[in-house]
N, C-alpha and C. Protein backbone atom coordinates (compact mmCIF):
# COMPACT_ATOMS: atom_id res chain seq x y z
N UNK A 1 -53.27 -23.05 54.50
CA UNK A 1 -52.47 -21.84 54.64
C UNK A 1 -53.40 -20.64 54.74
N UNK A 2 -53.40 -20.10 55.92
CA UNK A 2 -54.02 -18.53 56.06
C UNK A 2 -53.68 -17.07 55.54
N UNK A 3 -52.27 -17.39 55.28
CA UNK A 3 -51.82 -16.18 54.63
C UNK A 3 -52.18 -15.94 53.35
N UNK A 4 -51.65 -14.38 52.79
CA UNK A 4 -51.78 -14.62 51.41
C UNK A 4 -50.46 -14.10 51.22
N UNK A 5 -50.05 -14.00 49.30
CA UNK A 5 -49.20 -13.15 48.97
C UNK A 5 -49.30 -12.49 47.46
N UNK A 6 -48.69 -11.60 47.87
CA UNK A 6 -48.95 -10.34 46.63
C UNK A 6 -47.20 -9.77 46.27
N UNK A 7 -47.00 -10.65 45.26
CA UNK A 7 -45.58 -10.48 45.34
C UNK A 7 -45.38 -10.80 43.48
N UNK A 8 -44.43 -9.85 42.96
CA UNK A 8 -44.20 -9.42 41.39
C UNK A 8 -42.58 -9.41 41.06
N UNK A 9 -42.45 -10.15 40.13
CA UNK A 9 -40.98 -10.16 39.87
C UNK A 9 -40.72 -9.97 38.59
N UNK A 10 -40.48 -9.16 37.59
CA UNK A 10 -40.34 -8.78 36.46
C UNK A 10 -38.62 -8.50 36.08
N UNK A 11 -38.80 -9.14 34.55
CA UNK A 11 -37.43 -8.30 34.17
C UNK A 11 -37.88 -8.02 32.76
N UNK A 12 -37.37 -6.92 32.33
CA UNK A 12 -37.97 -6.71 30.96
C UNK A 12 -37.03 -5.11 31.20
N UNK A 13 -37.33 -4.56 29.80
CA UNK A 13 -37.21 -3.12 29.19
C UNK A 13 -38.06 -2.06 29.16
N UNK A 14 -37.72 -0.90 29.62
CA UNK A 14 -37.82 0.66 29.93
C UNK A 14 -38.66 0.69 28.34
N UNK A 15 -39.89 1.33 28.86
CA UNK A 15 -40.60 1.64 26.90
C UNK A 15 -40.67 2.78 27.18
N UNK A 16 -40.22 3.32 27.96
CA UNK A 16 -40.51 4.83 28.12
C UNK A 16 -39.19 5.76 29.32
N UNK A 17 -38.69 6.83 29.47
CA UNK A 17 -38.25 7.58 30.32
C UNK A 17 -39.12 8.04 31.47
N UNK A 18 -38.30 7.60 32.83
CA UNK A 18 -39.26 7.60 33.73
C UNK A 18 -39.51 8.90 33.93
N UNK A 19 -41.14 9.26 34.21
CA UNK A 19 -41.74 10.50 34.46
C UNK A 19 -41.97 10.55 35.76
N UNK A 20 -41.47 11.65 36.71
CA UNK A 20 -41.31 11.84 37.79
C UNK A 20 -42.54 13.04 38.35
N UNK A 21 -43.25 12.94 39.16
CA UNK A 21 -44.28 13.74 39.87
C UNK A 21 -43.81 13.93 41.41
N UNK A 22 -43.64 15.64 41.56
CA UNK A 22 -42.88 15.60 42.96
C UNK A 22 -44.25 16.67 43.71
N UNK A 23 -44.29 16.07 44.77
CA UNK A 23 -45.43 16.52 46.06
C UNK A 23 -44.92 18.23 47.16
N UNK A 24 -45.96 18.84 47.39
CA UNK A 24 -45.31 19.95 48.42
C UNK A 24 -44.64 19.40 49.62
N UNK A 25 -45.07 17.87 50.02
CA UNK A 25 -43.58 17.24 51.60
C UNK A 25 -42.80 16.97 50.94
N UNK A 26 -42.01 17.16 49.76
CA UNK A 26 -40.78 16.65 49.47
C UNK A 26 -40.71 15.13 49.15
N UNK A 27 -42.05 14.43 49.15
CA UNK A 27 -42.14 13.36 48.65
C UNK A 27 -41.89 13.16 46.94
N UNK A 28 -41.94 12.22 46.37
CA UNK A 28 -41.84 12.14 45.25
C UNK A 28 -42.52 10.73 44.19
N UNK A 29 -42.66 10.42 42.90
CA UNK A 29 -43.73 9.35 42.56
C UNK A 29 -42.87 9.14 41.08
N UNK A 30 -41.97 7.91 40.89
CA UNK A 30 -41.55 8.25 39.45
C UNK A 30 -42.67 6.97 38.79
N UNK A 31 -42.94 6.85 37.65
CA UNK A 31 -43.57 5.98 36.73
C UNK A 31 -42.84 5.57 35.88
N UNK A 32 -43.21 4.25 35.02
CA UNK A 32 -42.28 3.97 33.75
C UNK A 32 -43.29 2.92 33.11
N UNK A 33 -43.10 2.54 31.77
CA UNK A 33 -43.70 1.44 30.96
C UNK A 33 -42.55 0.39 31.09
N UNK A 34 -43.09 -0.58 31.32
CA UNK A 34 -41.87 -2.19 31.18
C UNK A 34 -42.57 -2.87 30.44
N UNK A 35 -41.96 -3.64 29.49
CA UNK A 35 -41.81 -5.32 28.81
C UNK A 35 -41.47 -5.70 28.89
N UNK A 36 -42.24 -7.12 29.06
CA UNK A 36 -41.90 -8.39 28.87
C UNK A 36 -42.14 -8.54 28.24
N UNK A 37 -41.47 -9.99 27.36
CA UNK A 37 -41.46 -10.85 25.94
C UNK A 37 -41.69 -12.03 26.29
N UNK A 38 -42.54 -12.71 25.50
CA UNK A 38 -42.92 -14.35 25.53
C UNK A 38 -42.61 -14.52 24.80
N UNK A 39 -41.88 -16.10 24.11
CA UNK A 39 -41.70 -16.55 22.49
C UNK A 39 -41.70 -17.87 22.52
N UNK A 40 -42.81 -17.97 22.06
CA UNK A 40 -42.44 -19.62 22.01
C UNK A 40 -42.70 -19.78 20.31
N UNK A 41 -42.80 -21.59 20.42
CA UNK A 41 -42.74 -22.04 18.84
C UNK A 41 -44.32 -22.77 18.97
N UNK A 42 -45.14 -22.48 17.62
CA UNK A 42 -46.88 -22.54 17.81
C UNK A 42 -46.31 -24.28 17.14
N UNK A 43 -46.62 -25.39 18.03
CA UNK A 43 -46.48 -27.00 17.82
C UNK A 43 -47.22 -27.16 16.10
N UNK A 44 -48.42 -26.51 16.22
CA UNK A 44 -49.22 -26.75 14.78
C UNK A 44 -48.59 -26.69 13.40
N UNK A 45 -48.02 -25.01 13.94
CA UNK A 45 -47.54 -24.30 12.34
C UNK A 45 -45.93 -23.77 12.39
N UNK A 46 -45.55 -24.40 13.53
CA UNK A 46 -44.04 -24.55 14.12
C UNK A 46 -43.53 -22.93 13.94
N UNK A 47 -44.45 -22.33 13.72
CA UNK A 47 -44.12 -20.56 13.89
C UNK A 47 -43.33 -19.98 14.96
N UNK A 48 -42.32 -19.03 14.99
CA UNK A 48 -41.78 -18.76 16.54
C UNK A 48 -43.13 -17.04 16.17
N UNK A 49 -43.87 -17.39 17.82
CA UNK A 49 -44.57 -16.30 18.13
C UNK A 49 -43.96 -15.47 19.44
N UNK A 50 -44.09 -14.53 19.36
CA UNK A 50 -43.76 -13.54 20.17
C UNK A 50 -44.81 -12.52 20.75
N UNK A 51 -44.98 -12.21 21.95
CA UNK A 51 -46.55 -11.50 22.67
C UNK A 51 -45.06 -10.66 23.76
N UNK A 52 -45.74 -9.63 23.82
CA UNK A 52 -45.52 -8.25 24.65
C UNK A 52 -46.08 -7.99 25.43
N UNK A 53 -46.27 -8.07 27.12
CA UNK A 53 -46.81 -7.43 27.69
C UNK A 53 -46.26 -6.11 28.68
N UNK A 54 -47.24 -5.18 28.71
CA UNK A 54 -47.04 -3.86 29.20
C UNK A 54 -47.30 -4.13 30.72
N UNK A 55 -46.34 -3.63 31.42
CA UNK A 55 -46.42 -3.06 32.75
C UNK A 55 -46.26 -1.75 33.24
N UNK A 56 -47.35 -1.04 34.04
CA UNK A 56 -46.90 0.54 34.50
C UNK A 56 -46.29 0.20 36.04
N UNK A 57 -44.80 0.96 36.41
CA UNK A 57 -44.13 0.72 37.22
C UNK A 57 -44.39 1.93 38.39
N UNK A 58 -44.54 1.53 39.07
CA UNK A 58 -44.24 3.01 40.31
C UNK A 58 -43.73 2.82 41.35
N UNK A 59 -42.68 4.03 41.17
CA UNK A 59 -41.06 3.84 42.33
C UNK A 59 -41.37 5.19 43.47
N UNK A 60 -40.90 5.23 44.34
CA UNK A 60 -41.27 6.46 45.60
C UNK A 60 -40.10 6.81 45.80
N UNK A 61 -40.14 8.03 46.46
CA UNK A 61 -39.27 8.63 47.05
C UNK A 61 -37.61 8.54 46.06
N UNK A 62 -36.76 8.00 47.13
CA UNK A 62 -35.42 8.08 46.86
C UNK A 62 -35.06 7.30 45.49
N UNK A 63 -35.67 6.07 45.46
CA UNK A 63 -35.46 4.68 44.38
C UNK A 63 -36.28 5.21 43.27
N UNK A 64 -37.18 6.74 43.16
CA UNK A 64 -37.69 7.10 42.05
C UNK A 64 -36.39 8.17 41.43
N UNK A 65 -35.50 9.08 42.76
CA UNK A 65 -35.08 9.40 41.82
C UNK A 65 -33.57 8.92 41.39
N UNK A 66 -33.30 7.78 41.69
CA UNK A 66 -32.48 7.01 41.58
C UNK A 66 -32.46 6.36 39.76
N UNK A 67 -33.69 5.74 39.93
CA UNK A 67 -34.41 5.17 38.49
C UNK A 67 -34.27 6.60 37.62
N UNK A 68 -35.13 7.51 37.25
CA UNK A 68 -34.91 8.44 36.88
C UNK A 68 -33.19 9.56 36.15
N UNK A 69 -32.46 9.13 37.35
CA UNK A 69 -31.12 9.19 36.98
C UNK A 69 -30.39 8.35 36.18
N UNK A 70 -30.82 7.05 36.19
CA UNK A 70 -29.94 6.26 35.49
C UNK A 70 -30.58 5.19 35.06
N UNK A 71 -31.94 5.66 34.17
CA UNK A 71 -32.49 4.69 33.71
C UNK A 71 -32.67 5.31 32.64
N UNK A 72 -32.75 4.71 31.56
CA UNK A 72 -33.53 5.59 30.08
C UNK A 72 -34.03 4.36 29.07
N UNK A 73 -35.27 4.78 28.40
CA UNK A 73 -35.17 3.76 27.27
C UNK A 73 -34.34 2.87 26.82
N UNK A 74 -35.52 1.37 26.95
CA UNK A 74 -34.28 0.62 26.60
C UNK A 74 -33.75 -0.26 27.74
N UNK A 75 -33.54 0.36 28.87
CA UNK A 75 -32.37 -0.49 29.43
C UNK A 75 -33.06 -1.68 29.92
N UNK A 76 -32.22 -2.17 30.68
CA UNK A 76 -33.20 -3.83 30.92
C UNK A 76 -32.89 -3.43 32.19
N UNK A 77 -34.16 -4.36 33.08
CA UNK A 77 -34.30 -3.96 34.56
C UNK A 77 -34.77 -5.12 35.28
N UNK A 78 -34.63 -5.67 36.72
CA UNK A 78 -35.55 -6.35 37.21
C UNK A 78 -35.96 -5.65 38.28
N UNK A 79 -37.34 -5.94 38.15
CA UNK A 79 -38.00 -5.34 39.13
C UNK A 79 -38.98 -6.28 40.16
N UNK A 80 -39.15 -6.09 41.42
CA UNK A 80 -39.82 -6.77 41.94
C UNK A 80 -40.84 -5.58 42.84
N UNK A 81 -42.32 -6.29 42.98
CA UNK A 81 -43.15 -5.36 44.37
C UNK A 81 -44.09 -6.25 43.93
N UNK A 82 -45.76 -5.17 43.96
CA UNK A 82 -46.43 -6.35 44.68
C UNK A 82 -47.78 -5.42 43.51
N UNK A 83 -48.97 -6.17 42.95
CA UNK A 83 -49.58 -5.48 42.50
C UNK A 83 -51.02 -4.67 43.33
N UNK A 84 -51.14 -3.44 42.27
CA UNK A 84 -52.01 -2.25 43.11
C UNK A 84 -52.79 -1.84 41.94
N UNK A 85 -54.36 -2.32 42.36
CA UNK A 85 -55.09 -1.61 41.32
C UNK A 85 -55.75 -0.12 41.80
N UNK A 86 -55.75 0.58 41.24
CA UNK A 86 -56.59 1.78 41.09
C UNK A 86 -57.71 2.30 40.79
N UNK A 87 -58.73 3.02 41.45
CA UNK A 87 -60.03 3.31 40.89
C UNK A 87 -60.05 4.53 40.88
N UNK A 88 -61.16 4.94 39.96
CA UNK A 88 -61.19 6.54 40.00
C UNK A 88 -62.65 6.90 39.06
N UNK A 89 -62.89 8.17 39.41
CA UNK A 89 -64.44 8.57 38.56
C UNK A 89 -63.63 9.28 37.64
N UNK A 90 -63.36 9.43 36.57
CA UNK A 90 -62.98 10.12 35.43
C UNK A 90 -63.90 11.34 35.05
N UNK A 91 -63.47 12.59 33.77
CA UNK A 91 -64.79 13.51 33.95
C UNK A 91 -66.06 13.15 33.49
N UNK A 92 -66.06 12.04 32.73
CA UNK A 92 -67.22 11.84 32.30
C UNK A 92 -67.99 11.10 33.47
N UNK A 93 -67.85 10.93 34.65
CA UNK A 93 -68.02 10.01 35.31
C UNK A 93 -68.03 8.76 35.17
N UNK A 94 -67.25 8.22 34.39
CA UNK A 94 -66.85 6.62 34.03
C UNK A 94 -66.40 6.36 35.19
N UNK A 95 -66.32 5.18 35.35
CA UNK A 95 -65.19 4.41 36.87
C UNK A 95 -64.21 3.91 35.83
N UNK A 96 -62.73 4.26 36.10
CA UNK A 96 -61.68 3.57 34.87
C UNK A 96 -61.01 3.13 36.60
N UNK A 97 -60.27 2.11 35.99
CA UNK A 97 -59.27 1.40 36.30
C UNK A 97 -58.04 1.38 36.35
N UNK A 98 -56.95 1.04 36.98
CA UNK A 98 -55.17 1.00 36.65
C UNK A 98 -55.06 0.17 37.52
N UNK A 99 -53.94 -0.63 36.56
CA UNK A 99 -53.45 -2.21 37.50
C UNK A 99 -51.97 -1.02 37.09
N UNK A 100 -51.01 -1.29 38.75
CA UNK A 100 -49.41 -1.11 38.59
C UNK A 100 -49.12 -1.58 39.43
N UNK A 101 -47.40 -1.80 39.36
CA UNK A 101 -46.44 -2.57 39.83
C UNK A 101 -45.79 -1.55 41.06
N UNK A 102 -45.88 -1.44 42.46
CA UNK A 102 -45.60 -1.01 43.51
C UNK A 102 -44.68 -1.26 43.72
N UNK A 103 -43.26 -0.81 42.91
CA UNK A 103 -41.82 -1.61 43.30
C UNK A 103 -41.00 -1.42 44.81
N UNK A 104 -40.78 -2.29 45.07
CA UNK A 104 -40.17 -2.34 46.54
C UNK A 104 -38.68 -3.06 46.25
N UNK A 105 -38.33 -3.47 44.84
CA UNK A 105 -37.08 -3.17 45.13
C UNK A 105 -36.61 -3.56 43.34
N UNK A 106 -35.35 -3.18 43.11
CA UNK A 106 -34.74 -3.22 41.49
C UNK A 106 -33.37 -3.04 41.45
N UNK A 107 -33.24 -4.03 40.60
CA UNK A 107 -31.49 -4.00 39.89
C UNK A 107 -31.62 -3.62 38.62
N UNK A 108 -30.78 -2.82 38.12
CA UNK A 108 -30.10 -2.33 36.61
C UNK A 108 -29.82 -3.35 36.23
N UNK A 109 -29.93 -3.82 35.15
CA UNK A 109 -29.43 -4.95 34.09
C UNK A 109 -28.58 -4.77 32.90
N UNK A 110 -28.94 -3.65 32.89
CA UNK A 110 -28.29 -3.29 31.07
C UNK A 110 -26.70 -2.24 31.56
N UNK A 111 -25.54 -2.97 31.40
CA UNK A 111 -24.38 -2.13 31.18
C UNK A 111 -24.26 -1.11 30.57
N UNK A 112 -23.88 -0.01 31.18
CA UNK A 112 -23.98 1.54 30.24
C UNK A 112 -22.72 1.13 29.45
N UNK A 113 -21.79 0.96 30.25
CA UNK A 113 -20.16 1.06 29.72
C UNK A 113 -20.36 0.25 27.93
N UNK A 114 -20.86 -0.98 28.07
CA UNK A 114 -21.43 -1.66 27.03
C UNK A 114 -22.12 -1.06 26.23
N UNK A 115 -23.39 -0.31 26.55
CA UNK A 115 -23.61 0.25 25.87
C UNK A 115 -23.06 1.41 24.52
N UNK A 116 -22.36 1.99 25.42
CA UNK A 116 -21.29 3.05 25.02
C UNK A 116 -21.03 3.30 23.97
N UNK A 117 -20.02 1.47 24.05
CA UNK A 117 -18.95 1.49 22.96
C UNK A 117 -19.82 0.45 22.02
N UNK A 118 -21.02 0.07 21.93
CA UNK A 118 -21.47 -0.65 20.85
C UNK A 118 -22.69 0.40 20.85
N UNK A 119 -23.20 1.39 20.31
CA UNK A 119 -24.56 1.84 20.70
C UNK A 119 -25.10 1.54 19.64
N UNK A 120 -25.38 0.56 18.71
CA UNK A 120 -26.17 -0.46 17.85
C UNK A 120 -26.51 -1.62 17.98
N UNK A 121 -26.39 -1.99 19.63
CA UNK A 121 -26.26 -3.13 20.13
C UNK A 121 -27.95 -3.39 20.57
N UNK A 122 -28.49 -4.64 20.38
CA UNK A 122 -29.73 -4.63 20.74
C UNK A 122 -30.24 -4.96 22.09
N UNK A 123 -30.83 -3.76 22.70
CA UNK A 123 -31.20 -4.13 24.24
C UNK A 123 -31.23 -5.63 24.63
N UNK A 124 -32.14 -6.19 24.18
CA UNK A 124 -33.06 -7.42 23.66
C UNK A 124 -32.21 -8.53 24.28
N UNK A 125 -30.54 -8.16 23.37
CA UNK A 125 -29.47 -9.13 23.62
C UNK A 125 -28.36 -8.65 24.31
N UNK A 126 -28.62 -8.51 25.53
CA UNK A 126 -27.94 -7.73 26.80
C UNK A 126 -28.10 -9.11 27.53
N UNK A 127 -26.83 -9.34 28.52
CA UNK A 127 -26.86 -10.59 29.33
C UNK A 127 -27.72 -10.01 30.80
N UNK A 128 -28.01 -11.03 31.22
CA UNK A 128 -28.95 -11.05 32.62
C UNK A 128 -27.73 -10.28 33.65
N UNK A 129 -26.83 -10.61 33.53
CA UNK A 129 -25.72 -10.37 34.68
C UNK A 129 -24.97 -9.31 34.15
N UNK A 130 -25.23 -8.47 35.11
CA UNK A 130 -24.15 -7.11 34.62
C UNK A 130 -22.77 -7.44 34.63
N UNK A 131 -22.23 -6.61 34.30
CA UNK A 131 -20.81 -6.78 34.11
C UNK A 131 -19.72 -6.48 35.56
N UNK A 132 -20.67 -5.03 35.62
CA UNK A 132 -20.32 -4.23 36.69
C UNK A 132 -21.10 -4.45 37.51
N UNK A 133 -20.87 -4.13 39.15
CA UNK A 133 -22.26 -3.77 40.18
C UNK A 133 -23.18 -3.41 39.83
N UNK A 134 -24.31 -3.47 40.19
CA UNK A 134 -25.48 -2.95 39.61
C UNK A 134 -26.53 -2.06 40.80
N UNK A 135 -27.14 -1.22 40.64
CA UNK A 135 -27.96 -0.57 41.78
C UNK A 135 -28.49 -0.97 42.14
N UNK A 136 -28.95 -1.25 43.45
CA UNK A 136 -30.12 -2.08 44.03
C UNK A 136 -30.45 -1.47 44.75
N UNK A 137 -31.63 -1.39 45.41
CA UNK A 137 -32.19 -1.04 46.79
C UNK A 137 -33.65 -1.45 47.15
N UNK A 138 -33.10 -2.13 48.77
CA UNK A 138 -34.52 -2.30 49.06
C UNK A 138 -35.55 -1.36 49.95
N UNK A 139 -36.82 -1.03 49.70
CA UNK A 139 -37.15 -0.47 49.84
C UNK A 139 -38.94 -0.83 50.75
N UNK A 140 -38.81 0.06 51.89
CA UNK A 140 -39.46 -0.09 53.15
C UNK A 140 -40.58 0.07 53.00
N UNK A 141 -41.81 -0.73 53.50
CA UNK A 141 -43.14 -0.36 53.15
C UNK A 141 -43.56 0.66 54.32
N UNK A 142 -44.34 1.64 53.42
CA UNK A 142 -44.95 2.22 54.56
C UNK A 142 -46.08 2.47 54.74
N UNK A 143 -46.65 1.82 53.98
CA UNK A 143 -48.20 1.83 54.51
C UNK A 143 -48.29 0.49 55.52
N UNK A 144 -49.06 0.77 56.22
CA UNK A 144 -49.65 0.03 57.60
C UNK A 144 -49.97 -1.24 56.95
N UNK A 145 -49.41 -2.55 57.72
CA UNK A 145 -50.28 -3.61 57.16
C UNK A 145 -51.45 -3.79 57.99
N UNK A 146 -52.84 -4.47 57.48
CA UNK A 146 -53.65 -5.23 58.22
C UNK A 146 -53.29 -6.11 58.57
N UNK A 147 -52.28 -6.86 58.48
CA UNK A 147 -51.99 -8.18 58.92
C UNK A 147 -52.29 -8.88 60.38
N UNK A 148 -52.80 -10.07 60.52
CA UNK A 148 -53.56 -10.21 62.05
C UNK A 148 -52.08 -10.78 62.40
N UNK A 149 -51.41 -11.12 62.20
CA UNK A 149 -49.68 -11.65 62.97
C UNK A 149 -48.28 -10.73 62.51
């Protein structure tokens, strides 16, 4: 196989309110923190362990301020795109790094209406399937591929 692929499918919870950065073309850049949860049971010491990992999300344009509107701490999300690392000289002149999630497309998971009327209810234990429709959109790449086909 000659191809490759660079493709991310996450579902997890909002650790943060998405922070939105808007450009002089009217472009726009929202960000967010996501988790995921692992749990398994350790065979040795039959412990249930649990590990967290952090993802930084970044949505464009319209689907940032979409997210932004109707996303907040907490809610559960799936997200799919493709990963993008980052380089940069910092002031000290360090070279730092950023791995993020380039979303190209997401559904809402977590029922507001639900929410509502239980608001002691634990994200955590929110069903996969909304109740109601859920937002989606897919969303168009626009940077140029290299692709030779």
């Amino acid at each position: 196989m000659s191809g490759t692929l660079n493709k991310v499918m996450l579902i997890g919870h909002l650790g943060d309110e998405v922070k939105m950065h808007y450009f002089d073309d009217k472009n726009c850049v929202g960000r967010f923190p996501l988790a995921t949860n692992e749990t398994y049971t350790n065979k040795q010491t039959n412990e249930r362990v649990s590990n967290t990992e952090w993802h930084n999300i970044v949505v464009r344009n319209k689907a940032a301020e979409i997210c932004e509107k109707y996303l907040t701490k907490g809610d559960k999300v799936y997200i799919e795109g493709r990963i993008k690392t980052r380089k940069w000289t910092d002031d000290k002149g360090m070279e730092r790094y950023s791995t993020e999630i380039q979303c190209t497309d997401f559904t809402f998971l977590s029922n507001k209406n639900e929410q509502q009327n239980n608001p002691q209810s634990n994200p955590s234990q929110s069903m996969a399937q909304p109740q109601q429709p859920s937002a989606a959109i897919n969303m168009p790449d626009n940077e140029d591929d290299d692709l030779p086909f």
